[in-house]
PDB file of N, CA and C in Angstrom:
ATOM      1  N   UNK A   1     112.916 100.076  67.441  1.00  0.00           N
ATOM      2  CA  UNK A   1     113.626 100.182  68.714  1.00  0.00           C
ATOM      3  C   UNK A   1     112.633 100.537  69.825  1.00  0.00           C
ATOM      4  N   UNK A   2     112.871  99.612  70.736  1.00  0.00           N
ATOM      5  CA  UNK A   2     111.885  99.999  71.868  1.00  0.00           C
ATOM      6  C   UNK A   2     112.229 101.802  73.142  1.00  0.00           C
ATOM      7  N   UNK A   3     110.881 102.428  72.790  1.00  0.00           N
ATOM      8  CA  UNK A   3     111.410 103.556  73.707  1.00  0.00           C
ATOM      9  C   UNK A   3     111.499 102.659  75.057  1.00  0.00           C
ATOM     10  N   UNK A   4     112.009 104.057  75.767  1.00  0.00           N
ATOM     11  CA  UNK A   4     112.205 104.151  77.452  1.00  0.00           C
ATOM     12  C   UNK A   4     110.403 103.950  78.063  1.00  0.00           C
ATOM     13  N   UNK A   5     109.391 104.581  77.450  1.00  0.00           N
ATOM     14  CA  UNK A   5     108.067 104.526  77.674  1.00  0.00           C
ATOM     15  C   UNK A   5     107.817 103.032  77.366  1.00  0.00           C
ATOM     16  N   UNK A   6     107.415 102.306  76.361  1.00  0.00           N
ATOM     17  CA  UNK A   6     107.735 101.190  75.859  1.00  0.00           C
ATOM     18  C   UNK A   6     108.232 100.335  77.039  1.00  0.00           C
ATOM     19  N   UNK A   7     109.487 100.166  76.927  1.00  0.00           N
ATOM     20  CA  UNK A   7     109.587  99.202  77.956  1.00  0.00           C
ATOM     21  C   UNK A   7     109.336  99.315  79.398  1.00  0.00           C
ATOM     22  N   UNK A   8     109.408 100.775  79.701  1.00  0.00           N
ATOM     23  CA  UNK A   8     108.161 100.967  81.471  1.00  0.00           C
ATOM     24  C   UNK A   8     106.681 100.215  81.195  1.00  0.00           C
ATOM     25  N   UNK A   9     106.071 100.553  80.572  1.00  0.00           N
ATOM     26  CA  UNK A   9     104.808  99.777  79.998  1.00  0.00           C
ATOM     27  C   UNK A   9     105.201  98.006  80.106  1.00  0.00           C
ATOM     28  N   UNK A  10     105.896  97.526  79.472  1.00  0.00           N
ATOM     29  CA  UNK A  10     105.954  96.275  79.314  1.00  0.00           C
ATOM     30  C   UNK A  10     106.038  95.650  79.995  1.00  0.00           C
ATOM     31  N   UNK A  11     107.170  96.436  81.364  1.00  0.00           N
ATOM     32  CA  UNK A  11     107.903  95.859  82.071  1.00  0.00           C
ATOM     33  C   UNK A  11     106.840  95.770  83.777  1.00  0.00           C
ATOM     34  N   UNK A  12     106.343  97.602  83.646  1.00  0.00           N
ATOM     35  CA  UNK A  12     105.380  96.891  84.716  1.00  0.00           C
ATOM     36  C   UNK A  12     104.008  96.335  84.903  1.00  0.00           C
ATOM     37  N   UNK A  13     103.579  96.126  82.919  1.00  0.00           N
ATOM     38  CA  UNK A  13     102.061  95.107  82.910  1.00  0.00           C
ATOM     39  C   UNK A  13     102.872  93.978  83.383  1.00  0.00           C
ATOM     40  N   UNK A  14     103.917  93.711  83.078  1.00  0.00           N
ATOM     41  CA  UNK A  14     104.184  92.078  83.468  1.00  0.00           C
ATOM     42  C   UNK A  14     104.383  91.719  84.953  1.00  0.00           C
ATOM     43  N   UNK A  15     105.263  92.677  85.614  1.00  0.00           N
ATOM     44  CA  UNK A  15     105.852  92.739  86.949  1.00  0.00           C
ATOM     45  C   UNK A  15     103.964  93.110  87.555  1.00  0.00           C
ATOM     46  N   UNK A  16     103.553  94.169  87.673  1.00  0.00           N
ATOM     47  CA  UNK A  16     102.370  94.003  88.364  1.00  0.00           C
ATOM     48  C   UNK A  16     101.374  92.776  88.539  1.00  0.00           C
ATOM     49  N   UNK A  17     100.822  92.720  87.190  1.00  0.00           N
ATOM     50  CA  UNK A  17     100.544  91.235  86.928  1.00  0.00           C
ATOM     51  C   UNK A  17     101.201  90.124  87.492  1.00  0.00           C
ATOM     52  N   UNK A  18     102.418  89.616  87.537  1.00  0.00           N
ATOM     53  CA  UNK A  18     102.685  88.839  88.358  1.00  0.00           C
ATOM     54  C   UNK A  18     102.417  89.233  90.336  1.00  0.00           C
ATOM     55  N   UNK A  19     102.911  90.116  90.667  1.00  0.00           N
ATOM     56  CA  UNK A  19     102.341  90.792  91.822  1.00  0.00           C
ATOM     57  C   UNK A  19     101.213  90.298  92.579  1.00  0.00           C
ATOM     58  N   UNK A  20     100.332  90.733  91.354  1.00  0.00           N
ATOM     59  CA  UNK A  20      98.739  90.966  91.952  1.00  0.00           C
ATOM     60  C   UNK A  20      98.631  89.017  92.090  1.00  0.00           C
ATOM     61  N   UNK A  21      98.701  88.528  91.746  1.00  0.00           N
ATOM     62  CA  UNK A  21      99.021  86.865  91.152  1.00  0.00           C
ATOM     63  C   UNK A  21      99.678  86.273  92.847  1.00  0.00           C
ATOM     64  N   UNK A  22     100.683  86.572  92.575  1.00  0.00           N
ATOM     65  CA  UNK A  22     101.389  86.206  94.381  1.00  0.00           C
ATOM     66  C   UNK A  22     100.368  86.871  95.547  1.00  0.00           C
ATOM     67  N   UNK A  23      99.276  87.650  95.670  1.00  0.00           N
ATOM     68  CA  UNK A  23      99.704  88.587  96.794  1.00  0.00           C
ATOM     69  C   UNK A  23      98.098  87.842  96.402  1.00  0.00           C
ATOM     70  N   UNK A  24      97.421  87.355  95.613  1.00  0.00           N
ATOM     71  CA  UNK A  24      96.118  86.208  95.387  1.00  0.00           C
ATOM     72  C   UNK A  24      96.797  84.747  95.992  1.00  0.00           C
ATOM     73  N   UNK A  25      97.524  84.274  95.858  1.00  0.00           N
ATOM     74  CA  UNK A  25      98.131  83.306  96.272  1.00  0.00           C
ATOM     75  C   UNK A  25      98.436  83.463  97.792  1.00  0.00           C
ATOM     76  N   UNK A  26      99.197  84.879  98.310  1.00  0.00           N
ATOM     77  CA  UNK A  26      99.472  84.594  99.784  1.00  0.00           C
ATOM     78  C   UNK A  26      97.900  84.828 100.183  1.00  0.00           C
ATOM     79  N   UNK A  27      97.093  85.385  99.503  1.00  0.00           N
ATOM     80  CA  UNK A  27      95.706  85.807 100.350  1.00  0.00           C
ATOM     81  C   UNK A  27      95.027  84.444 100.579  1.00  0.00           C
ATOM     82  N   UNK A  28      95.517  83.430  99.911  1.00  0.00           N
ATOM     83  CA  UNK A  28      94.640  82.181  99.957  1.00  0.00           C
ATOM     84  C   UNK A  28      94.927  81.433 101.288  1.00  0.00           C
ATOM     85  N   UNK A  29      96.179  82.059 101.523  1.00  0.00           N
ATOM     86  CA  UNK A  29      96.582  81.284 103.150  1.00  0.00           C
ATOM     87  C   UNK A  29      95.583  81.778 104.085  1.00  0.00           C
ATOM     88  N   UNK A  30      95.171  82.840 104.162  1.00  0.00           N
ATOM     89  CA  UNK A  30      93.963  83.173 104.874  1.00  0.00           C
ATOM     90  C   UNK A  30      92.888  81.993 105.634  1.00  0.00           C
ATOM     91  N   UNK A  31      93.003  81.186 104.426  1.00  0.00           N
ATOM     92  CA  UNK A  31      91.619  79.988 104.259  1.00  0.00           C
ATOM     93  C   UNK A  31      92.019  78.903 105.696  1.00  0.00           C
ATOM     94  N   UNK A  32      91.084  79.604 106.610  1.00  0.00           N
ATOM     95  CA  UNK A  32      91.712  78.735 108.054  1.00  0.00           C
ATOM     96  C   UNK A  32      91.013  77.043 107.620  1.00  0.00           C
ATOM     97  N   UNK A  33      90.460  76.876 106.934  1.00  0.00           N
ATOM     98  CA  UNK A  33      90.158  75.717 106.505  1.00  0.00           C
ATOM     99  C   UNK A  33      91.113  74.605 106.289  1.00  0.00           C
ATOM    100  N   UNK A  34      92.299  75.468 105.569  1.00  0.00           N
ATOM    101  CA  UNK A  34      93.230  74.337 104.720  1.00  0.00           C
ATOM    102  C   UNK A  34      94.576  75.141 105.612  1.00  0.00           C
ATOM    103  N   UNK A  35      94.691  76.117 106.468  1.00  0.00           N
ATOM    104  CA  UNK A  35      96.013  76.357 106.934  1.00  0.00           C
ATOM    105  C   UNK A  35      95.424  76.712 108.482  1.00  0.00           C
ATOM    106  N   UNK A  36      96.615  76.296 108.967  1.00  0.00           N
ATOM    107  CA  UNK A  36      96.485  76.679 110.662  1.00  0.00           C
ATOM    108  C   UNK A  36      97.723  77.968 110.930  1.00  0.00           C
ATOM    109  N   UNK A  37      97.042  79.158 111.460  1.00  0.00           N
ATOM    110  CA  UNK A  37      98.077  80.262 111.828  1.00  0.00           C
ATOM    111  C   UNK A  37      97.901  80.943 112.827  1.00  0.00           C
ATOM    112  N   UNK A  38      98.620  81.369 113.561  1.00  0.00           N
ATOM    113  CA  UNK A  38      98.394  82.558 114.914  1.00  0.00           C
ATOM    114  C   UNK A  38      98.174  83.584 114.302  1.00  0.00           C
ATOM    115  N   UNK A  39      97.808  84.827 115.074  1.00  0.00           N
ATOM    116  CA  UNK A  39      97.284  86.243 115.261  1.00  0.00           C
ATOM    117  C   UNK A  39      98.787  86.958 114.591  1.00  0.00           C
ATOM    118  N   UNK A  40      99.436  86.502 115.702  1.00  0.00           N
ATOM    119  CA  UNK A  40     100.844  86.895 115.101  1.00  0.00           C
ATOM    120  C   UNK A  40     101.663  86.569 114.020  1.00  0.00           C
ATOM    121  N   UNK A  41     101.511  85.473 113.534  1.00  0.00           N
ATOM    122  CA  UNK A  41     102.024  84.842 111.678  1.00  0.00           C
ATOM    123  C   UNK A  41     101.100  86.122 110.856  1.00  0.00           C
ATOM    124  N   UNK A  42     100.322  86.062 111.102  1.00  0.00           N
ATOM    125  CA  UNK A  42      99.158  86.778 110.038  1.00  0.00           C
ATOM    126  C   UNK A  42      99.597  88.707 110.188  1.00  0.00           C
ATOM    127  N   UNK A  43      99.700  89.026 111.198  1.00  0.00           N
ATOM    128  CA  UNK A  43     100.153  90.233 110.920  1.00  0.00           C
ATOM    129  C   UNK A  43     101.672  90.621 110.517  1.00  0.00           C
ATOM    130  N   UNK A  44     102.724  89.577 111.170  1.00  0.00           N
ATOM    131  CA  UNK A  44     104.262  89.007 110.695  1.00  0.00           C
ATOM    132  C   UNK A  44     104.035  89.467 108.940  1.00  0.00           C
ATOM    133  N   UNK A  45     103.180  88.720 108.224  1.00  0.00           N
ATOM    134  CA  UNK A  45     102.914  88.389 106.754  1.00  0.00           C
ATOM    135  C   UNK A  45     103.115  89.654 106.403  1.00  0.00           C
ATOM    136  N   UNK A  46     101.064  90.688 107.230  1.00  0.00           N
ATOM    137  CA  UNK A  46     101.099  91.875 106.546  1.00  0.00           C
ATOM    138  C   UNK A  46     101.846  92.855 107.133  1.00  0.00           C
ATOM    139  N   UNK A  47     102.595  92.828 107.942  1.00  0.00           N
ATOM    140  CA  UNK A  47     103.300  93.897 108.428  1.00  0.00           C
ATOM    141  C   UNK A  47     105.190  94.082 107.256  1.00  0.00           C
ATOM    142  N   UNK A  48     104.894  92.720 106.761  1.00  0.00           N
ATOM    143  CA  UNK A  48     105.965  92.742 105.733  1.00  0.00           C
ATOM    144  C   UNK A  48     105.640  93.486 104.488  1.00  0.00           C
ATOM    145  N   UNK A  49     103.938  92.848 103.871  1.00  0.00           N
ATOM    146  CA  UNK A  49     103.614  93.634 102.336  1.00  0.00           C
ATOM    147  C   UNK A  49     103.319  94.954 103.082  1.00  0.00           C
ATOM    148  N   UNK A  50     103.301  95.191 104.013  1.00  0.00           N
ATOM    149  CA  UNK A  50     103.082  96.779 104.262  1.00  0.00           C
ATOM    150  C   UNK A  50     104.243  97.672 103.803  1.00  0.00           C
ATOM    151  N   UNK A  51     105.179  97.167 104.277  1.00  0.00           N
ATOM    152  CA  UNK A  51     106.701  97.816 104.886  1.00  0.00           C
ATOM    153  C   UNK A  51     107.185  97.794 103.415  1.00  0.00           C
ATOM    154  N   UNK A  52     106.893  96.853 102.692  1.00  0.00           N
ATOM    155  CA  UNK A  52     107.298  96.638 100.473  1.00  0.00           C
ATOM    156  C   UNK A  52     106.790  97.234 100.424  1.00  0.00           C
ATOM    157  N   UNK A  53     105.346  97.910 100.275  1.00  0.00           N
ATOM    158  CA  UNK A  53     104.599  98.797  99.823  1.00  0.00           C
ATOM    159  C   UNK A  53     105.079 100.274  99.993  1.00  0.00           C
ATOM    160  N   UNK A  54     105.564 100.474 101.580  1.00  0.00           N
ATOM    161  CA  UNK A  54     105.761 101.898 101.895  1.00  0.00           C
ATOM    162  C   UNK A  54     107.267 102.144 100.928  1.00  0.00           C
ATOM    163  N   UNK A  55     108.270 100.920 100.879  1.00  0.00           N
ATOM    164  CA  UNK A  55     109.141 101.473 100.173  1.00  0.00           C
ATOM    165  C   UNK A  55     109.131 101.425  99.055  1.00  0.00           C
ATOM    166  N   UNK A  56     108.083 100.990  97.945  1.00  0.00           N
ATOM    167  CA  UNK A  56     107.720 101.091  96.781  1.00  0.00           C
ATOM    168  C   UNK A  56     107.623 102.379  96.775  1.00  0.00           C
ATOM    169  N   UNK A  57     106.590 103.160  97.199  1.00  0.00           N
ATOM    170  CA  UNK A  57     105.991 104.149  97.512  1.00  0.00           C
ATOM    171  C   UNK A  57     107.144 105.463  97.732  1.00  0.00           C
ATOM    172  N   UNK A  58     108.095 105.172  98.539  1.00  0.00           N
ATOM    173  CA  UNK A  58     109.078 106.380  98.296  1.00  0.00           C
ATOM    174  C   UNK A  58     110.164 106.602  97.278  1.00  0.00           C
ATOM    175  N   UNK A  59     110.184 105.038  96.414  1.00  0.00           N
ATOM    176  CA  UNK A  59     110.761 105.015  95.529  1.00  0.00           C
ATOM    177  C   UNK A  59     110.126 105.896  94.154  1.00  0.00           C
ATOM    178  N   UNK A  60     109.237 105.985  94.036  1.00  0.00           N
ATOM    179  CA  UNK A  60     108.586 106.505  93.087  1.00  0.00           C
ATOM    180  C   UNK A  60     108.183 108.094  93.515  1.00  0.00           C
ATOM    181  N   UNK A  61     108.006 108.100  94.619  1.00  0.00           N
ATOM    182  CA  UNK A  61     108.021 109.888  95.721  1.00  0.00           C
ATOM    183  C   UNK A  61     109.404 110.681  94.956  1.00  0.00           C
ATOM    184  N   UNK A  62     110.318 109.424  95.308  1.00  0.00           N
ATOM    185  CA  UNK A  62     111.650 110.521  95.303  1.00  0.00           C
ATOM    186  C   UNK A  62     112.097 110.346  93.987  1.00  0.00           C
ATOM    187  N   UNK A  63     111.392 109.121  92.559  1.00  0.00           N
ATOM    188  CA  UNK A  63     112.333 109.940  91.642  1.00  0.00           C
ATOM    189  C   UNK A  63     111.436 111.191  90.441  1.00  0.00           C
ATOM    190  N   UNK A  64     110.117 111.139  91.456  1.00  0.00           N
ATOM    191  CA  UNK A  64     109.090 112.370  90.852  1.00  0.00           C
ATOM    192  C   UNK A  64     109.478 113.876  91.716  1.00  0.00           C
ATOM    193  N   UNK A  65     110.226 113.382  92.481  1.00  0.00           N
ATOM    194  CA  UNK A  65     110.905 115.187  93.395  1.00  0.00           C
ATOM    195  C   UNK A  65     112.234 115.441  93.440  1.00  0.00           C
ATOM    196  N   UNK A  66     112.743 115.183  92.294  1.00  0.00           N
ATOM    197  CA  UNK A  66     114.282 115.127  92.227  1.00  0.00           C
ATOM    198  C   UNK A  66     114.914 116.797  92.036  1.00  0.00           C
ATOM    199  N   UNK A  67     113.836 117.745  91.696  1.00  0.00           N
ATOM    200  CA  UNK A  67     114.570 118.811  91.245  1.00  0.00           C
ATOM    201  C   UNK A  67     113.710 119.975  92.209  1.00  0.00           C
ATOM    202  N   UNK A  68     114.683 120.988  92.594  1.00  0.00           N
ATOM    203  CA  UNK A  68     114.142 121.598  93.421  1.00  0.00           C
ATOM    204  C   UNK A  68     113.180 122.902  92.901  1.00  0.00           C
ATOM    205  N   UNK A  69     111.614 123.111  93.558  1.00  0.00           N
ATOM    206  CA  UNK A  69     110.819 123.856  92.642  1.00  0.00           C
ATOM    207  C   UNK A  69     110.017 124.489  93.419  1.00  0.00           C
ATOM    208  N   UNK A  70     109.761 125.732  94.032  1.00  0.00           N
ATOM    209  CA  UNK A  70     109.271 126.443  94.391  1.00  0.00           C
ATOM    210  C   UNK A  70     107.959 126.681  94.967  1.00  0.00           C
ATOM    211  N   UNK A  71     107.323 126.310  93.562  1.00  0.00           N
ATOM    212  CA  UNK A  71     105.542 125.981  93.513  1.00  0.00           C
ATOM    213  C   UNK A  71     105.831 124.483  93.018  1.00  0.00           C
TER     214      UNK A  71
END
């Protein structure tokens, strides 16, 4: 039977891994060679993986401070 550890492991080698995979793929749009973009598309992009990131980020804040603790 798979633990609760177990499948966190499984679940985010795969999910990261795919991640890192897309976010290589949007970086390739970069390549002004093969794409044409404004100043503004390009920060549009990262001002989006920013804004995923920050709420990744409190998702994991708030379910590591769930109990109230002194020190």
């Amino acid at each position: 039977m798979e633990t609760k550890k177990d499948k966190f492991i499984r679940l985010a080698e795969k999910r990261v891994n795919n991640l890192l995979k897309q976010m290589e793929l949007v970086g390739n749009l970069a390549n002004k060679r093969n794409y044409d973009y404004s100043d503004k598309e390009a920060r549009a992009i990262l001002t989006a993986i920013k804004k995923a990131y920050q709420n990744l980020e409190v998702q994991f804040d708030s379910a590591k401070n769930k109990k109230f603790k002194l020190k």
